[in-house]
Protein backbone atom coordinates (compact mmCIF):
# COMPACT_ATOMS: atom_id res chain seq x y z
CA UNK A 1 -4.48 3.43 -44.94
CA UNK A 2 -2.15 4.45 -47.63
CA UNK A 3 -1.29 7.97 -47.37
CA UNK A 4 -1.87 8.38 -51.15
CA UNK A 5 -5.53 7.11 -50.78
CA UNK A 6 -5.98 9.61 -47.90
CA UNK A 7 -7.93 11.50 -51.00
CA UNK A 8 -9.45 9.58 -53.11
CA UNK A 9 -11.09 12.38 -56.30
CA UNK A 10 -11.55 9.37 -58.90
CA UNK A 11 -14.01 7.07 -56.14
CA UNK A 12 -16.94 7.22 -54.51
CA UNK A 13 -16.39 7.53 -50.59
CA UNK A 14 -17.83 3.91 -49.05
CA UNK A 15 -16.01 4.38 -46.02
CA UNK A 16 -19.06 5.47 -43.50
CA UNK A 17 -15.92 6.86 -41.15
CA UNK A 18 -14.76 8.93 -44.17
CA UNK A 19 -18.17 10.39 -45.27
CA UNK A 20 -18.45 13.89 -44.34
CA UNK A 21 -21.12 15.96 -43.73
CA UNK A 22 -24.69 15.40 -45.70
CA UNK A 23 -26.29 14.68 -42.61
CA UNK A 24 -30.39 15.60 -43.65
CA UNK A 25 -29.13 13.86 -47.05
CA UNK A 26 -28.16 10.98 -45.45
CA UNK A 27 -31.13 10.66 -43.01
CA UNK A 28 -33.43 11.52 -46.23
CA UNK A 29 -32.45 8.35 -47.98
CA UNK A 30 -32.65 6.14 -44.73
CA UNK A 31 -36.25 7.25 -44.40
CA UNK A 32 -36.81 6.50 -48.01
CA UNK A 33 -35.58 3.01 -47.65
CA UNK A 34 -37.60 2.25 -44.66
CA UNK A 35 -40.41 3.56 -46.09
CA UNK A 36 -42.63 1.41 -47.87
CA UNK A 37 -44.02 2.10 -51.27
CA UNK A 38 -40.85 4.80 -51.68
CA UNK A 39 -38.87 4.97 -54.09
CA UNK A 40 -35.13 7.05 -53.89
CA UNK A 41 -33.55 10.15 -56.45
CA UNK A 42 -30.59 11.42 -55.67
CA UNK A 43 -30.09 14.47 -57.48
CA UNK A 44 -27.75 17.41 -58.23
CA UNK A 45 -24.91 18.88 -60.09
CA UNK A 46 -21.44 16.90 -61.03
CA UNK A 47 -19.09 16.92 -58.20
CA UNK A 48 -20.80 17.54 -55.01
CA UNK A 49 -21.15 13.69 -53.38
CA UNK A 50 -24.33 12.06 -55.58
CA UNK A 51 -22.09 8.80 -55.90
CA UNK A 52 -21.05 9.09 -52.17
CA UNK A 53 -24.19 9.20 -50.51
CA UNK A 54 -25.71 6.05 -52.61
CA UNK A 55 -22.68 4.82 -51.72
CA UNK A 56 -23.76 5.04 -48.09
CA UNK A 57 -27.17 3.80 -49.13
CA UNK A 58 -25.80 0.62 -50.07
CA UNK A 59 -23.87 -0.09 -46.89
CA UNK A 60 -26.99 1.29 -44.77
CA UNK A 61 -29.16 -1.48 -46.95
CA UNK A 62 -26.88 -4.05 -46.19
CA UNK A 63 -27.15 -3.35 -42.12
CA UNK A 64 -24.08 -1.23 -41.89
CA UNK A 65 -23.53 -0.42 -38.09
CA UNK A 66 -21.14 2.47 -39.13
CA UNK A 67 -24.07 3.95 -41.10
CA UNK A 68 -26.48 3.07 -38.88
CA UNK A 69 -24.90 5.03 -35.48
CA UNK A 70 -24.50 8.30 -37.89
CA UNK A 71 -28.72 8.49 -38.35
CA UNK A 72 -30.70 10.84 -36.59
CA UNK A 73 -33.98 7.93 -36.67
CA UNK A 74 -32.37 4.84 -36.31
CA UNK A 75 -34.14 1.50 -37.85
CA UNK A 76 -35.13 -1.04 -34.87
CA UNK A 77 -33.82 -3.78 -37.22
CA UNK A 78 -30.92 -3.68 -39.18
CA UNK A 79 -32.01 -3.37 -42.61
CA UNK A 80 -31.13 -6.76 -44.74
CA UNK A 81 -31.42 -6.37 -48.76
CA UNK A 82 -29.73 -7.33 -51.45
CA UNK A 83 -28.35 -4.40 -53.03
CA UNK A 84 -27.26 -4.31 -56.53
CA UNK A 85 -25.47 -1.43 -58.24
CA UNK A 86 -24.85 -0.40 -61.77
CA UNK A 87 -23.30 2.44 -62.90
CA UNK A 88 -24.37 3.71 -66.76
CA UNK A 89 -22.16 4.11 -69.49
CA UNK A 90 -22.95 5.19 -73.21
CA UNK A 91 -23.70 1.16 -73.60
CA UNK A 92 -26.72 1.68 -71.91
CA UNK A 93 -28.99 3.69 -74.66
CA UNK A 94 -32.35 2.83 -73.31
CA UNK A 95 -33.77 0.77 -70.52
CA UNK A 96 -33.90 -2.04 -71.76
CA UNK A 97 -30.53 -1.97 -72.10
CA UNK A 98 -30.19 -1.61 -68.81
CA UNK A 99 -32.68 -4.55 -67.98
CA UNK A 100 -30.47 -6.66 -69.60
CA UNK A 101 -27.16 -5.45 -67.91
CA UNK A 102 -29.17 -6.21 -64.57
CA UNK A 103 -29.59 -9.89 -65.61
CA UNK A 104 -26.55 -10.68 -67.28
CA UNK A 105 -23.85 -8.88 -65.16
CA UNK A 106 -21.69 -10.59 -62.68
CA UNK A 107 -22.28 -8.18 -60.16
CA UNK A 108 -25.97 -7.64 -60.88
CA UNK A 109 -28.57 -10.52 -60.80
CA UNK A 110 -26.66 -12.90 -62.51
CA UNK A 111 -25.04 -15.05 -60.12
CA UNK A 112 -28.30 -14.83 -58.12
CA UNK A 113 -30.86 -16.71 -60.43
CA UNK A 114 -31.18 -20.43 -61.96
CA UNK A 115 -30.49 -19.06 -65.68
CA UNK A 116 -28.43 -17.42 -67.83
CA UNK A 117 -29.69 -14.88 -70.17
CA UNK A 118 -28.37 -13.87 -73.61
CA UNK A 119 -30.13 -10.98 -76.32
CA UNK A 120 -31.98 -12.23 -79.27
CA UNK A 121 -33.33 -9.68 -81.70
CA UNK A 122 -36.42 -10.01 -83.82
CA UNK A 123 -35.41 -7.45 -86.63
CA UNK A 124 -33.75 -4.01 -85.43
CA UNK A 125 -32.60 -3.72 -82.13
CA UNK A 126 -33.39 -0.09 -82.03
CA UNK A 127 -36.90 -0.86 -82.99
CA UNK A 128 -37.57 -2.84 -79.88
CA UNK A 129 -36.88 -6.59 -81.17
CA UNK A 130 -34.80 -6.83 -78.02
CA UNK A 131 -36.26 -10.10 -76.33
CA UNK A 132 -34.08 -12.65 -73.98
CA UNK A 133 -34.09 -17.06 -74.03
CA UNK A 134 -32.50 -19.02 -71.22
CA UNK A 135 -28.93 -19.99 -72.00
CA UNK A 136 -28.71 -21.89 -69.50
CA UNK A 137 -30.23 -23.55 -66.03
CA UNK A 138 -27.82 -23.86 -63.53
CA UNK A 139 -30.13 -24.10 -60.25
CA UNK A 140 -27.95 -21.63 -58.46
CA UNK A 141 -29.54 -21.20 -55.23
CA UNK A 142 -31.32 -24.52 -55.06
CA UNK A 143 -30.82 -27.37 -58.12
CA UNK A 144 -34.58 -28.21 -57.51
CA UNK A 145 -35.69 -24.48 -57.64
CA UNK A 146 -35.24 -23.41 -61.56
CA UNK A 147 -38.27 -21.80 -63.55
CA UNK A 148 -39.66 -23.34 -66.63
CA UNK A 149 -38.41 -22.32 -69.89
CA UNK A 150 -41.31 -20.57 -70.65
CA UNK A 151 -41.78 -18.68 -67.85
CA UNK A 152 -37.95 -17.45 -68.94
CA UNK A 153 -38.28 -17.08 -72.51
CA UNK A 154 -40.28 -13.77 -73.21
CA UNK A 155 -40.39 -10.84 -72.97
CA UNK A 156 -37.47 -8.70 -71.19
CA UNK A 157 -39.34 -6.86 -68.59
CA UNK A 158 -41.37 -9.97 -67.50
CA UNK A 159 -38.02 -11.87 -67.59
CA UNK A 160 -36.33 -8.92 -65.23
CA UNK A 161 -40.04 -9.69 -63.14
CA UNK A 162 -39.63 -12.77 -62.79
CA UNK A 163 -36.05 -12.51 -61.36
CA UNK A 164 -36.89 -10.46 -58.30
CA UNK A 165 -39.91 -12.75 -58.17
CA UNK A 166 -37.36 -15.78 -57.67
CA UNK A 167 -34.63 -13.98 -55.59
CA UNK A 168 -37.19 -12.68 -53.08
CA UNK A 169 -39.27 -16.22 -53.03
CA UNK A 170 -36.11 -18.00 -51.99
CA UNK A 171 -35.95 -15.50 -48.68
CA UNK A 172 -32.43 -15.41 -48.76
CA UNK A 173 -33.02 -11.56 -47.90
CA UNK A 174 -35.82 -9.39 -47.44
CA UNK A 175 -35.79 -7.05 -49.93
CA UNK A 176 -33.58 -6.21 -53.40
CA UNK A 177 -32.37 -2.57 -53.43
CA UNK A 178 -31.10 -1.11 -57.14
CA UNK A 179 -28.60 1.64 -57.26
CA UNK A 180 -28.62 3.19 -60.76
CA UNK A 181 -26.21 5.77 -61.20
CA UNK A 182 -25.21 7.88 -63.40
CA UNK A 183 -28.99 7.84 -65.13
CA UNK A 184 -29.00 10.52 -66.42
CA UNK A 185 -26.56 9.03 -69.18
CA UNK A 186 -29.03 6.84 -70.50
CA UNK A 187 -30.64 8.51 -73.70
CA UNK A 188 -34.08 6.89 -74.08
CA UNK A 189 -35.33 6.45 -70.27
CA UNK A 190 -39.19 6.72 -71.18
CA UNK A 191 -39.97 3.32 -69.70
CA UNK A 192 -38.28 3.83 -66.70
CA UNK A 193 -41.13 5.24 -64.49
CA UNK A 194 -43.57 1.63 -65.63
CA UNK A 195 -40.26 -0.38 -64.62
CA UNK A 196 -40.22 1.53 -61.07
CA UNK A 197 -44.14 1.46 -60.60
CA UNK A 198 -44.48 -1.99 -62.02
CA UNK A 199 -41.92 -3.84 -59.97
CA UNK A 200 -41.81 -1.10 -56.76
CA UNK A 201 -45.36 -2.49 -56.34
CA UNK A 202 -44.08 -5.35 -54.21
CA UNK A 203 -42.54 -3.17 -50.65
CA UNK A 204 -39.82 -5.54 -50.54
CA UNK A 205 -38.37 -3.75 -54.12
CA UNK A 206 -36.60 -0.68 -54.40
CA UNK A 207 -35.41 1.53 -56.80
CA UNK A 208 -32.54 4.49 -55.90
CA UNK A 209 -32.02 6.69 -58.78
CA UNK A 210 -28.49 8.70 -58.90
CA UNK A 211 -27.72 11.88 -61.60
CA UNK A 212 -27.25 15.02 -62.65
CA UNK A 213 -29.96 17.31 -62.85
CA UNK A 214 -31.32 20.52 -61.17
CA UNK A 215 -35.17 18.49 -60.77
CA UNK A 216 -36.18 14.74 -60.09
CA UNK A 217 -38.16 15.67 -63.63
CA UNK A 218 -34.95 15.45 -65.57
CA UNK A 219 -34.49 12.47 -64.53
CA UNK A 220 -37.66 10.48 -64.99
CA UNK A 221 -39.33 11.12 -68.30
CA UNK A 222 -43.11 10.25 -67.23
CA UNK A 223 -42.64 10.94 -63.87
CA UNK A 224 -46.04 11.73 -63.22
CA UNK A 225 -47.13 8.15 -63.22
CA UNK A 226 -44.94 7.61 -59.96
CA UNK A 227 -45.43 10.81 -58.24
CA UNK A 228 -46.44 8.78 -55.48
CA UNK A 229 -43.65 6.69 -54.93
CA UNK A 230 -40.98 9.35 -55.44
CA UNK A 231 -42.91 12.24 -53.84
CA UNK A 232 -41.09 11.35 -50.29
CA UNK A 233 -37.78 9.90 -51.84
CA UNK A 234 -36.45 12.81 -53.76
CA UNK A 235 -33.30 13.79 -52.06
CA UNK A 236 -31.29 17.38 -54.22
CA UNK A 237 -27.75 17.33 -53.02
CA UNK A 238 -26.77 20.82 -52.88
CA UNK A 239 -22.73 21.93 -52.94
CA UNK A 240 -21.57 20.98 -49.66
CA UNK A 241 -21.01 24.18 -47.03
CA UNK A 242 -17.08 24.94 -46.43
CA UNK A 243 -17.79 23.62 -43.00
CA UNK A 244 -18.72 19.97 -44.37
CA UNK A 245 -15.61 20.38 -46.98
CA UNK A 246 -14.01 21.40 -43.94
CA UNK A 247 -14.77 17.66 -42.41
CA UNK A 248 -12.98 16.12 -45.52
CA UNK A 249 -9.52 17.44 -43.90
CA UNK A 250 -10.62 16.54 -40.34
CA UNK A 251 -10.77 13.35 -41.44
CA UNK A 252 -7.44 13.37 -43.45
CA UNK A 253 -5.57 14.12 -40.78
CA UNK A 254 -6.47 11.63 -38.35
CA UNK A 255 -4.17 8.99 -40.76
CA UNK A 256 -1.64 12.33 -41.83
CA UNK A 257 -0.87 13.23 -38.68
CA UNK A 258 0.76 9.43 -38.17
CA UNK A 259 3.29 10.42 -40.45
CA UNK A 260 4.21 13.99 -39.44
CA UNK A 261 1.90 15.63 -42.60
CA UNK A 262 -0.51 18.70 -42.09
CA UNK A 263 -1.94 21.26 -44.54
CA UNK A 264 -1.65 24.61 -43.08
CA UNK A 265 -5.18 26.09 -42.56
CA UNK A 266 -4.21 28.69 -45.29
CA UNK A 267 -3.63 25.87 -47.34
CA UNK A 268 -6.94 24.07 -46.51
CA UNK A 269 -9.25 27.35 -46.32
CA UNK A 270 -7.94 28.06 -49.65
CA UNK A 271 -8.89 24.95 -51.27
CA UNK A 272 -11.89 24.84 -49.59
CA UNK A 273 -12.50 28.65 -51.17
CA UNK A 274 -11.96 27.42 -54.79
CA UNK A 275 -14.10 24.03 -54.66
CA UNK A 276 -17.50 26.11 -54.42
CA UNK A 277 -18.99 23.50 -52.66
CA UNK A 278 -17.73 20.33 -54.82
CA UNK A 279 -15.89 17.62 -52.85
CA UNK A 280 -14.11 16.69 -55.84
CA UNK A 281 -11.62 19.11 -55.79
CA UNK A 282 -10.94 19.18 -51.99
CA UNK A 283 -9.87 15.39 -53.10
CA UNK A 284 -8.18 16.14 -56.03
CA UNK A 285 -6.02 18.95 -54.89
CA UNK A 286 -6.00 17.48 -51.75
CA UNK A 287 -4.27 13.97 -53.27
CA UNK A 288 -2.05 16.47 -55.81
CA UNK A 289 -0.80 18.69 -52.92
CA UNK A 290 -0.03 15.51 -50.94
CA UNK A 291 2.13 13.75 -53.59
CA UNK A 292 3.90 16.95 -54.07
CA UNK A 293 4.71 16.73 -50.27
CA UNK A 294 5.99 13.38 -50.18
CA UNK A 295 7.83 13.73 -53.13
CA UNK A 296 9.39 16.36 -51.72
CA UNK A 297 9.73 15.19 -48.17
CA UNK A 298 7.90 17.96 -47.00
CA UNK A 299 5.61 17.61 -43.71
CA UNK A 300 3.31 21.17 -43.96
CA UNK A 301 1.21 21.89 -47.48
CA UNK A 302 0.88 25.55 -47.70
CA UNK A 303 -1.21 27.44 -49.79
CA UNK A 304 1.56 28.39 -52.00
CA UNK A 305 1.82 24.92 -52.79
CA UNK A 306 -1.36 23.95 -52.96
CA UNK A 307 -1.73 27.53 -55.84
CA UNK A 308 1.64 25.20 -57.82
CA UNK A 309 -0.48 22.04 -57.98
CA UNK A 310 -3.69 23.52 -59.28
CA UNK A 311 -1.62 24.64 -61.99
CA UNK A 312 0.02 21.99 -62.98
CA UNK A 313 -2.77 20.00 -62.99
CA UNK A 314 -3.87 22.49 -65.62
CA UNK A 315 -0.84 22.07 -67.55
CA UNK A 316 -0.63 18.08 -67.23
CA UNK A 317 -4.35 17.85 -67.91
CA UNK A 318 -5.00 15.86 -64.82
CA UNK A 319 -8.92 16.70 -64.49
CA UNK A 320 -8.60 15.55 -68.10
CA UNK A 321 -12.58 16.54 -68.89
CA UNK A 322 -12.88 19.76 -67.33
CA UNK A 323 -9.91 21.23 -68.80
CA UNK A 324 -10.72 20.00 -71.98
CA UNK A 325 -13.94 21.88 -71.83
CA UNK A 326 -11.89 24.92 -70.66
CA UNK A 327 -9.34 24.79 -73.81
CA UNK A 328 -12.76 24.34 -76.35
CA UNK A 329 -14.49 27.05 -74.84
CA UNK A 330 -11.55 29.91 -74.46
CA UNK A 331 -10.00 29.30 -78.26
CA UNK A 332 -7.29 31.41 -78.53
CA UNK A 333 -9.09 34.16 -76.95
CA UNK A 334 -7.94 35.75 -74.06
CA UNK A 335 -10.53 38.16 -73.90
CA UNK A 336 -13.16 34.94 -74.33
CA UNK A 337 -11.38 33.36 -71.38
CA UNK A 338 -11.64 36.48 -69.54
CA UNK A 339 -15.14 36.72 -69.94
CA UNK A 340 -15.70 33.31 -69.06
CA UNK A 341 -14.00 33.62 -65.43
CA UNK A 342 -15.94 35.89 -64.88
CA UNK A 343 -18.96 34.37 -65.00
CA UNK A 344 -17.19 31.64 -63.19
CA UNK A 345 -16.30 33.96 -60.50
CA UNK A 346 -19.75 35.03 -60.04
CA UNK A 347 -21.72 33.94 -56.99
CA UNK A 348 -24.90 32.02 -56.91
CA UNK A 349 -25.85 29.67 -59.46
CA UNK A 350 -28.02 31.72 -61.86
CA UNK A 351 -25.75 34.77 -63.26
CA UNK A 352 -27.75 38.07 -63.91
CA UNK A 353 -25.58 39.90 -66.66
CA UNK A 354 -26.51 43.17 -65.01
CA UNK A 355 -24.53 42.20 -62.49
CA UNK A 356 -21.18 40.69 -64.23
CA UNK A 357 -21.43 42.56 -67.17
CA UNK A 358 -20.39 45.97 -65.48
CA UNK A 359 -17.39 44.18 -64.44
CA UNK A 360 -16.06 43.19 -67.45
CA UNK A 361 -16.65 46.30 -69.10
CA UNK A 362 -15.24 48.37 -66.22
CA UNK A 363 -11.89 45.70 -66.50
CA UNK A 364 -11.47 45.66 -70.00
CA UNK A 365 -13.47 48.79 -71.47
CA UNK A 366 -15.92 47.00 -73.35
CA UNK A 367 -19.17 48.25 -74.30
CA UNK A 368 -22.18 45.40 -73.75
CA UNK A 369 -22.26 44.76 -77.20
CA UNK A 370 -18.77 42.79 -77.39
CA UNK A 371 -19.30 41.11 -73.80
CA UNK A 372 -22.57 39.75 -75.06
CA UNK A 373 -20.99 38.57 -78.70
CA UNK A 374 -18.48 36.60 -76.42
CA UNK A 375 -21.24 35.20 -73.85
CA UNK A 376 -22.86 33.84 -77.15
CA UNK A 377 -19.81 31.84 -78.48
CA UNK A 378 -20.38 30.29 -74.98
CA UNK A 379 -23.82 29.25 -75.27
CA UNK A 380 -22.92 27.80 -78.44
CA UNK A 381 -22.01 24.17 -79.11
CA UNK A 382 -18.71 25.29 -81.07
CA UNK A 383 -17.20 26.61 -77.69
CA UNK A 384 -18.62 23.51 -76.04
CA UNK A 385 -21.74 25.20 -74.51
CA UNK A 386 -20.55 25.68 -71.58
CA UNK A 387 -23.12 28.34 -70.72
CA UNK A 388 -26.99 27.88 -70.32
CA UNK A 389 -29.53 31.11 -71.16
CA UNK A 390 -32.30 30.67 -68.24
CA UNK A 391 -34.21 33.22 -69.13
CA UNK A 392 -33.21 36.92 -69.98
CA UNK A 393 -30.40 38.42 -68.94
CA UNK A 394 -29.81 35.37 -66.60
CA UNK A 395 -27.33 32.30 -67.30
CA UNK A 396 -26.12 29.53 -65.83
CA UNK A 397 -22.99 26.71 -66.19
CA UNK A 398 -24.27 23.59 -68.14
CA UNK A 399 -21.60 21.77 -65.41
CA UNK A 400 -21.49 23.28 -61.78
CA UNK A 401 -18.11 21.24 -61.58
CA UNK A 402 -16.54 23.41 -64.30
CA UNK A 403 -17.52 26.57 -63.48
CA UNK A 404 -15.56 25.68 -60.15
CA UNK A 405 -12.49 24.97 -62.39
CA UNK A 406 -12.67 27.55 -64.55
CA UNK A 407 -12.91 29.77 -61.72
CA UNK A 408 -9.84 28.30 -59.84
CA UNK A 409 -7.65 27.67 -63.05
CA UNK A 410 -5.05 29.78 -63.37
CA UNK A 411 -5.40 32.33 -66.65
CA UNK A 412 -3.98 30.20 -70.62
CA UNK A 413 -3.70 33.35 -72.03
CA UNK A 414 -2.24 36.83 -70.52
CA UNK A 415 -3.53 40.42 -71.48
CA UNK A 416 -0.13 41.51 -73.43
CA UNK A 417 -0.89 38.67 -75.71
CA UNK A 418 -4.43 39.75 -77.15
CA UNK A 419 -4.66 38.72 -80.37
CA UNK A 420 -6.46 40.86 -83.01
CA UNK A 421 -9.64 38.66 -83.01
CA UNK A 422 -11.16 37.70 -86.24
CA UNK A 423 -13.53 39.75 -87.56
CA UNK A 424 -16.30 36.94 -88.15
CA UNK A 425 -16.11 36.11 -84.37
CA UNK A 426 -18.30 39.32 -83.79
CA UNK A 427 -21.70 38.46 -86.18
CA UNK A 428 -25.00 39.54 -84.53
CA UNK A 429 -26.45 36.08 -84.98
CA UNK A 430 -23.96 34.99 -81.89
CA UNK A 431 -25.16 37.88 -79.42
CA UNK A 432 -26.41 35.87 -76.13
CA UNK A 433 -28.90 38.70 -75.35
């Protein structure tokens, strides 16, 4: 393997020999698959392995022996489906949106059926005129085995119906497995719980659901209607423990030590400290501290190294959407940015002000008052609301993954460089409690 892939922040880990930890995770969603009638939800904050662990889902579908020896209950036949992932961008508004990217992508159902599908619209799309017509037969899996035209041309959900109906008829596998991540990204997903109970009818059809949110409810609108099928599939991925993290580097080093390269365990407990549970940045500073090494033709990462790189990934904007939050949400305020490390710095993931405002005011000799007029410029949308009121007295990060970063990024601003803040950024009507 190339050194430089040793960490790999931007992907999703397929590598079953590179997965770490997640082991009740990962025998949760082989249960789920084997299970018939159940249907799979991944769910959890940004960061900690969602992406991962389908990942793994997909290779454990597909018969994967390296998946398959990690399981606690191993299947007595290696599972065979045909498993077909999309990942949701702002494209996808609505489901059927993402019916259609199912039958017309390449690396969906496309290459798999006798037809090619294009859109037609009977007035506004956003109105639901969305229908499909066949573009094309080709006969792909058998020239003699093509639908009629009219069992094609109809409606979109029948036409995504009659697809798997096709697919599963031809037995070229036993089962179709679909991996849609990033869900939560798809604005209008009201229809998603008839797709799931209309087509997980048939056992041979499953569904594996992947985003961010603290319940399955946030991600199925309607979820009620498929209680059944996702009662036994819902699978929260937590932050990972610093022992798991702690696997990440075990792993590394098996290819680093080939080439004479080590992170102290200073280095590596110190990483492991500031990633609160979020894989991502063991990767990312991980892959940063690395190509500072080699750069350098140095063979031990300490942790004063390790300190350099997290700030200059700061200062080149590397984690490009996290520190982008960070700049919208301090300002120009140091005192803003003080107050918002330390709610990053707090433990836990619901933040009782009792506890953090005593704190602040002890550091800085505020009374309540200001630290609460600063906490609401943070729930608000003009500093990016990057804080959450859960009830009173009691917040929480709208992104688990950037409350990591702002609690590991090094300070923009310094306390000799207050500013005299402008006197319309304290107004009652911002006051978070």
């Amino acid at each position: 393997m190339d050194i430089l892939n040793v960490f790999t922040p931007a992907l999703a880990i397929g590598d079953p020999s590179r997965f770490a930890g997640r082991q009740s995770q990962l025998d949760a969603v082989s249960i789920a698959l084997l299970s018939q009638g159940t249907q799979i939800v991944i769910y959890g904050n940004r960061g900690v392995g969602k992406s991962s662990l389908a990942a793994q889902l997909a290779s454990l579908a597909q018969g994967d022996t390296g998946v398959i020896d990690k399981l606690t209950l191993k299947p007595d036949v290696a599972p065979d489906f045909l498993v077909v992932s999309i990942e949701c961008d702002d494209s996808v508004t609505d489901v059927r949106a993402l019916i259609l990217r199912l039958l017309t992508d390449d690396t969906a159902l496309a290459p798999w059926i006798p037809y090619k599908v294009e859109k037609t619209t009977a007035g506004s799309e956003v109105g639901g005129g969305l229908n499909v017509k066949i573009f094309s037969l080709s006969g792909k899996l058998n020239n003699s085995d093509t639908l009629s035209r009219e069992s094609v041309e109809q409606d979109l959900y029948a036409t995504f119906g009659n697809a798997i109906n096709h697919i599963l008829s031809s037995g070229v596998v036993s089962g179709i497995l679909f991996i849609i991540d990033e869900v939560d990204r798809i604005k209008n997903r009201d229809d998603l719980p008839s797709i799931i109970r209309a087509r997980g009818a048939d056992p041979r059809v499953k569904f594996a659901l992947v985003g961010v949110g603290t319940t399955p409810q946030e991600l199925i609108a309607g979820h009620e209607s498929i209680v059944r099928q996702i009662s036994d599939g819902c699978v929260e991925m937590p932050p990972m423990s610093n022992e798991e993290l702690g696997v990440i580097f075990e792993n590394a080093h098996v290819v680093l030590e080939k080439v004479g390269i080590s992170f102290s365990s200073e280095a590596r407990d110190w990483i492991i400290q500031i990633a609160k549970g979020h894989p991502y940045y063991v990767h990312l500073l991980g892959k940063h501290s690395l190509i500072n090494a080699v750069s350098n033709g140095l063979k031990v990462i300490t942790e004063s190294m390790a300190r350099e790189v997290l700030a200059e990934i700061a200062n080149k904007g590397t984690a490009k959407v996290q520190e982008g939050s960070y700049l919208k949400a301090i300002g120009h305020s140091y005192v803003r940015e003080f107050v918002l490390k330390s709610f990053a710095d707090s433990d836990g993931d619901e933040i009782n002000t009792s506890v953090v405002y005593p704190r602040i005011a002890m550091a800085r000799g505020m009374d309540t008052g200001a630290i609460s007029v600063y906490v609401g410029h943070l729930v608000s949308e003009k500093f990016g609301a990057v804080l959450q009121k859960t009830r009173e007295r009691h917040y929480r990060f709208s992104d688990s993954l950037f409350k990591a970063y702002a609690s590991a990024r090094p300070f923009q601003y310094t306390a000799d460089k207050i500013e005299l803040e402008d006197s319309s950024a304290i107004r009652t009507e911002d006051k978070g409690e």
